[in-house]
C-alpha atoms as a PDB file:
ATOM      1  CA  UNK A   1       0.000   0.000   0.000  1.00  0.00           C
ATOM      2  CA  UNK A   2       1.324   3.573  -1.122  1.00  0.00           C
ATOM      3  CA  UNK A   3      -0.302   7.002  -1.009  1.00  0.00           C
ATOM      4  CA  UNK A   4      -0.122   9.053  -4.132  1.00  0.00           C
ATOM      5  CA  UNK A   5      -0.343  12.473  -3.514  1.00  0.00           C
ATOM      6  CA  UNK A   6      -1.070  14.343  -6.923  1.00  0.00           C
ATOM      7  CA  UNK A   7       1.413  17.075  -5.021  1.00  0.00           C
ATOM      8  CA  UNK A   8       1.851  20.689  -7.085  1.00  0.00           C
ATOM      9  CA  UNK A   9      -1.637  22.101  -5.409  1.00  0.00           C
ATOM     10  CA  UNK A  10      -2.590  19.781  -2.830  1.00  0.00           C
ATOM     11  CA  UNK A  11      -3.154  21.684   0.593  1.00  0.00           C
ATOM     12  CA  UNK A  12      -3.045  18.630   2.436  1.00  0.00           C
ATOM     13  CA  UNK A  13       0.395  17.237   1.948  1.00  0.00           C
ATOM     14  CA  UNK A  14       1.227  17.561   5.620  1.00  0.00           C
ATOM     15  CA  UNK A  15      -1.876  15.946   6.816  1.00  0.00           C
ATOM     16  CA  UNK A  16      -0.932  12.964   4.498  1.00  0.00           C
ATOM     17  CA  UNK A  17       2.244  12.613   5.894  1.00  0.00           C
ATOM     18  CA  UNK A  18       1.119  13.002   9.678  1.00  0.00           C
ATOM     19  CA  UNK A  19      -1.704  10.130   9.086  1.00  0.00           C
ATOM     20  CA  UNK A  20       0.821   8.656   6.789  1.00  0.00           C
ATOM     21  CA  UNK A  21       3.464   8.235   9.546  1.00  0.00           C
ATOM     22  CA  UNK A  22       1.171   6.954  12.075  1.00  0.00           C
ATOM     23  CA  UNK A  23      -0.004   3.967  10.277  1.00  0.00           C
ATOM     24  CA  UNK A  24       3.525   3.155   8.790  1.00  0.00           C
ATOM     25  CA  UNK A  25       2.155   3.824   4.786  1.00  0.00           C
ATOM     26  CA  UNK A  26       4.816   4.917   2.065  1.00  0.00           C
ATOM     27  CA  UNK A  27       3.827   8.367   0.647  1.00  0.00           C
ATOM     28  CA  UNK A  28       5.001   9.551  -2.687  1.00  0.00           C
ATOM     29  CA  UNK A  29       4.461  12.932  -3.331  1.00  0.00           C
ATOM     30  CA  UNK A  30       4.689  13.883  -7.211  1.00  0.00           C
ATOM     31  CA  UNK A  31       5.380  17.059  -8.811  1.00  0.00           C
ATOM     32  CA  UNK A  32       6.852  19.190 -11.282  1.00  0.00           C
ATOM     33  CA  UNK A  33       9.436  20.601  -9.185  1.00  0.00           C
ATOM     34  CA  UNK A  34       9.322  23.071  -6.270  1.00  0.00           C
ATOM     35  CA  UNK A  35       9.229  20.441  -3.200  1.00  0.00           C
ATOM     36  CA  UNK A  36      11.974  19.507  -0.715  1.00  0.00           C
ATOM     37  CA  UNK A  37      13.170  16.406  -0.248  1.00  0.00           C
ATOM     38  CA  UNK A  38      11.714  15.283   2.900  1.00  0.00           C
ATOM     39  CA  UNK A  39      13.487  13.472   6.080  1.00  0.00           C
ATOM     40  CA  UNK A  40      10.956  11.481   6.724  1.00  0.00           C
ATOM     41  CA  UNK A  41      12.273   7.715   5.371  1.00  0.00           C
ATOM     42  CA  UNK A  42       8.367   7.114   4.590  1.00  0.00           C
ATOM     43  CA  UNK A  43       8.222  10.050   2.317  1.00  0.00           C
ATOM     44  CA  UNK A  44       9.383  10.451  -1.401  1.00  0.00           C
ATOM     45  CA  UNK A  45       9.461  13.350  -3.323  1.00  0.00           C
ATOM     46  CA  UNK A  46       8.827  12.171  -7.025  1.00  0.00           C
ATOM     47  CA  UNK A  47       9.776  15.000  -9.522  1.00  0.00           C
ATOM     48  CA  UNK A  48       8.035  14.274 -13.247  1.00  0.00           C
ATOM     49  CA  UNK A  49       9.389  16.360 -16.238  1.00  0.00           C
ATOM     50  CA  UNK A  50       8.063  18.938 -16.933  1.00  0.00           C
ATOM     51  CA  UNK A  51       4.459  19.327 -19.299  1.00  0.00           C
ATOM     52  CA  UNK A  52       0.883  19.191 -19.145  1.00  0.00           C
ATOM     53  CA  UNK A  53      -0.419  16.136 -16.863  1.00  0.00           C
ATOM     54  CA  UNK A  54       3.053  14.428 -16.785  1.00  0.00           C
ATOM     55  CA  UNK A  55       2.370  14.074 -12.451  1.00  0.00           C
ATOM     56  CA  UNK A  56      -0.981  12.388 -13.293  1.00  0.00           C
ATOM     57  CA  UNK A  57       0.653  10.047 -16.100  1.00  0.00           C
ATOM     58  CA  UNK A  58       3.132   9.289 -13.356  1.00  0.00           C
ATOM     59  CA  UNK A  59       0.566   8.283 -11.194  1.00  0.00           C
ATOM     60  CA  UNK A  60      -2.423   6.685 -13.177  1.00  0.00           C
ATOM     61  CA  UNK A  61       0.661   4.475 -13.859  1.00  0.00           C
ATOM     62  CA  UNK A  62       1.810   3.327 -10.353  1.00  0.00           C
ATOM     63  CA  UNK A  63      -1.038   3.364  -8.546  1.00  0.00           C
ATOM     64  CA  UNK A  64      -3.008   0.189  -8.108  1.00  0.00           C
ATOM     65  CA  UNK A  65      -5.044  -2.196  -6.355  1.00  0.00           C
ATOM     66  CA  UNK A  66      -4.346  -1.332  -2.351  1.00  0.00           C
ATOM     67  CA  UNK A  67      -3.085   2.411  -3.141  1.00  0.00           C
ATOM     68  CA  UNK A  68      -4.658   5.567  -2.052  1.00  0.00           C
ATOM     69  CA  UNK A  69      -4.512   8.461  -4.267  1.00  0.00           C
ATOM     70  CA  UNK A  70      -5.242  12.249  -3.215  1.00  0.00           C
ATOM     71  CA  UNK A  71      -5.906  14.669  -6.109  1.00  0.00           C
ATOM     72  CA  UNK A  72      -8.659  17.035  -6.788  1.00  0.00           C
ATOM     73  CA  UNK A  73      -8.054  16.087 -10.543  1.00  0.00           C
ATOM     74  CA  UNK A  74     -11.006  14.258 -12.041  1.00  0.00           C
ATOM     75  CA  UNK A  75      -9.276  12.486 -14.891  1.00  0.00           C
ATOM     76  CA  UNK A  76      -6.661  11.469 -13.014  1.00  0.00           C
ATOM     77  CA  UNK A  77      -9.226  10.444 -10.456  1.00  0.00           C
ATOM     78  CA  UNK A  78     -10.707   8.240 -12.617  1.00  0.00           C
ATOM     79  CA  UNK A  79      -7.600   6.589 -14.016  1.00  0.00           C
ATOM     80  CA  UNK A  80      -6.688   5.925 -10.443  1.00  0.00           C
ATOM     81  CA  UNK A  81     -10.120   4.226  -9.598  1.00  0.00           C
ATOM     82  CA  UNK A  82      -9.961   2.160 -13.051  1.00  0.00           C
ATOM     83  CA  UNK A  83      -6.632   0.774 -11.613  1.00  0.00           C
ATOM     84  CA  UNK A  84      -8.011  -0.329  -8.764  1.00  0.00           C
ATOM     85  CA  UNK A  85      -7.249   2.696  -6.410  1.00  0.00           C
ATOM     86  CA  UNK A  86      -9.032   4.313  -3.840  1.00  0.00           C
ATOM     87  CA  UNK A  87      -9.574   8.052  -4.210  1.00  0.00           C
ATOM     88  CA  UNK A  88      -9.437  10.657  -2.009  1.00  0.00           C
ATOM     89  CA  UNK A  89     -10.064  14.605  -2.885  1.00  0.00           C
ATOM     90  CA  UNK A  90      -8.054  16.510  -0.729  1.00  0.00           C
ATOM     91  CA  UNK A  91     -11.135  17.987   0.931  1.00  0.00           C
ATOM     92  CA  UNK A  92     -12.045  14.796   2.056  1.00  0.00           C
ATOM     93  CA  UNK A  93     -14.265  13.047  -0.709  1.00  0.00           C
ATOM     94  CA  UNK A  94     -14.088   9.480  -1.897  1.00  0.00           C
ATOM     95  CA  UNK A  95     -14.164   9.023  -5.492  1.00  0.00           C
ATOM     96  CA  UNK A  96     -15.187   5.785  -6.506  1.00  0.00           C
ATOM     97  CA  UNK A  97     -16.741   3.951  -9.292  1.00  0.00           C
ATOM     98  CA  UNK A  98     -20.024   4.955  -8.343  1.00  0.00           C
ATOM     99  CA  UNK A  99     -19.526   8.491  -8.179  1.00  0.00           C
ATOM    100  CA  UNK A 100     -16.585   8.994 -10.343  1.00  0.00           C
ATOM    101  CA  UNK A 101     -19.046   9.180 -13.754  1.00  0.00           C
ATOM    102  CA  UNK A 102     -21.297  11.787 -12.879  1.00  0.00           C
ATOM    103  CA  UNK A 103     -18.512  14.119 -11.440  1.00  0.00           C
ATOM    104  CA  UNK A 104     -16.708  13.722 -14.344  1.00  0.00           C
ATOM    105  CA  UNK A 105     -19.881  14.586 -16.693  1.00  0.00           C
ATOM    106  CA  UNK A 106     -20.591  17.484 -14.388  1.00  0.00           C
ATOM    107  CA  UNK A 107     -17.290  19.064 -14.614  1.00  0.00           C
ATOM    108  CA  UNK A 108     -17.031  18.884 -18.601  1.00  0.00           C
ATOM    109  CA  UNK A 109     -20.762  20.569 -18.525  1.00  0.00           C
ATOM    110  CA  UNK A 110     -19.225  23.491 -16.125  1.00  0.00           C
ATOM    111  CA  UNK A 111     -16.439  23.660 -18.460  1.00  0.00           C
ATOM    112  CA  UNK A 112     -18.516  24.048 -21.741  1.00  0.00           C
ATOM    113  CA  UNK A 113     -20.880  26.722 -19.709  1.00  0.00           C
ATOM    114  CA  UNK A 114     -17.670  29.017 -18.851  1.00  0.00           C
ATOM    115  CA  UNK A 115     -16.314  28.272 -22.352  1.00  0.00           C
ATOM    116  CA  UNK A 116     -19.852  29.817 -23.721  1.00  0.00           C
ATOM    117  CA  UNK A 117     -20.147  32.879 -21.053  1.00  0.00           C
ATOM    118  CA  UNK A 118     -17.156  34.648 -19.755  1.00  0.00           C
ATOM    119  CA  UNK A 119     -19.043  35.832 -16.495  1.00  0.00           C
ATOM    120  CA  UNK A 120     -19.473  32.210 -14.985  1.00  0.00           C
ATOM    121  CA  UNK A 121     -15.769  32.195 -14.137  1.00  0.00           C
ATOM    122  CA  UNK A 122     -14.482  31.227 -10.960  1.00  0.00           C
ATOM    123  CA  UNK A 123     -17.506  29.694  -8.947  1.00  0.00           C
ATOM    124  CA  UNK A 124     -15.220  27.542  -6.623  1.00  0.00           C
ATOM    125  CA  UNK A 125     -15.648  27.536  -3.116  1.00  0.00           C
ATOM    126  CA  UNK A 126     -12.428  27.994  -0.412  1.00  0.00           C
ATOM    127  CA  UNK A 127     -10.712  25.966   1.427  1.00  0.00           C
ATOM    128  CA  UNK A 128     -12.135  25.669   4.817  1.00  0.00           C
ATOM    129  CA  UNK A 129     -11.064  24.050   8.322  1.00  0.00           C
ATOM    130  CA  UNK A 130     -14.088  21.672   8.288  1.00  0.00           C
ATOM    131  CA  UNK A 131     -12.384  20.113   4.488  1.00  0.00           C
ATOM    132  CA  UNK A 132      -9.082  19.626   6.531  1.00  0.00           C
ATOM    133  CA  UNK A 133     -11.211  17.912   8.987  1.00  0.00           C
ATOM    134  CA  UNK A 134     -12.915  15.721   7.200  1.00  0.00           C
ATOM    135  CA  UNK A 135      -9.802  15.281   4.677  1.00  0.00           C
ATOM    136  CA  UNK A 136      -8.201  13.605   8.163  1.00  0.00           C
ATOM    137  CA  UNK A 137     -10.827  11.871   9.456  1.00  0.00           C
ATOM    138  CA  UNK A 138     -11.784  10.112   5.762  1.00  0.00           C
ATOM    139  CA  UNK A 139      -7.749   9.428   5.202  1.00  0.00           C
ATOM    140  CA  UNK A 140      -7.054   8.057   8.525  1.00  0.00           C
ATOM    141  CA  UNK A 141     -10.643   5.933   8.198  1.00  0.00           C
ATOM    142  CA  UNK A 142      -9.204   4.348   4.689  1.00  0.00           C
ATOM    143  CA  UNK A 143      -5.481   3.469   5.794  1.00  0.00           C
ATOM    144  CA  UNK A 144      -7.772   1.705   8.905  1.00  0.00           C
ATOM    145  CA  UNK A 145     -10.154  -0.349   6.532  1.00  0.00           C
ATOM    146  CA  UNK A 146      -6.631  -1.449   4.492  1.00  0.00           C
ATOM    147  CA  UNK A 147      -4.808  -2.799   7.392  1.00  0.00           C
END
């Protein structure tokens, strides 16, 4: 078991590696550049070459049955779950095969409606203590269920 932490915007990296240490779990985090090395033995900084997606090839690749990935990144998401992955959004939602379809569909609607009117930009929501929360709680939950 491995988590995969789709790394160059993820706000939770040190939450993965806190829950991370506790239950003994190798951590790979994957970017473009940009991140330390850590000292934690558990914890691998992966750097990909530069380019569009070349982190989410990276991972859609390694990740497998028994892994956890964390991305916000529905593609990759799915690639992840079609592997045999469990998902994790880094505001603490599971992405599975269930859900992964309709999320997907949604998102390429969303993207067509901004494409077609240039004042339904930017409709996210922040980042909020109660996502970190629940981030922890749903992380810590999954490494429990694998062990």
């Amino acid at each position: 078991m491995t988590i995969y932490v789709d790394a160059d915007a993820c706000p939770v990296k040190a939450e993965v590696q806190r829950v991370a240490a506790r239950h003994k779990v190798p951590v790979k985090l994957v970017c473009n550049g940009g991140l330390r090395p850590m000292s934690d033995p558990l914890v691998q900084v992966v750097v990909v070459p530069d380019g569009p997606d070349e982190a989410d090839k990276w991972i859609a690749d390694q990740a497998g049955p028994g892994d956890i990935c964390v991305t916000a990144d529905l593609p990759l998401a799915a690639r992840c779950i079609e592997g045999g992955a469990k998902v994790l959004t880094h505001d603490g939602q599971v992405l599975d095969s269930r859900n992964i379809g309709p999320r997907l569909a949604s998102r390429d609607l969303m993207a067509d409606l901004r494409a077609a009117d240039p004042f339904l930009q930017g409709s996210g929501r922040s980042f909020s203590k109660f996502d970190r929360s629940r981030f922890l709680e749903r992380l810590d939950k999954l490494l429990f269920v694998k062990r």
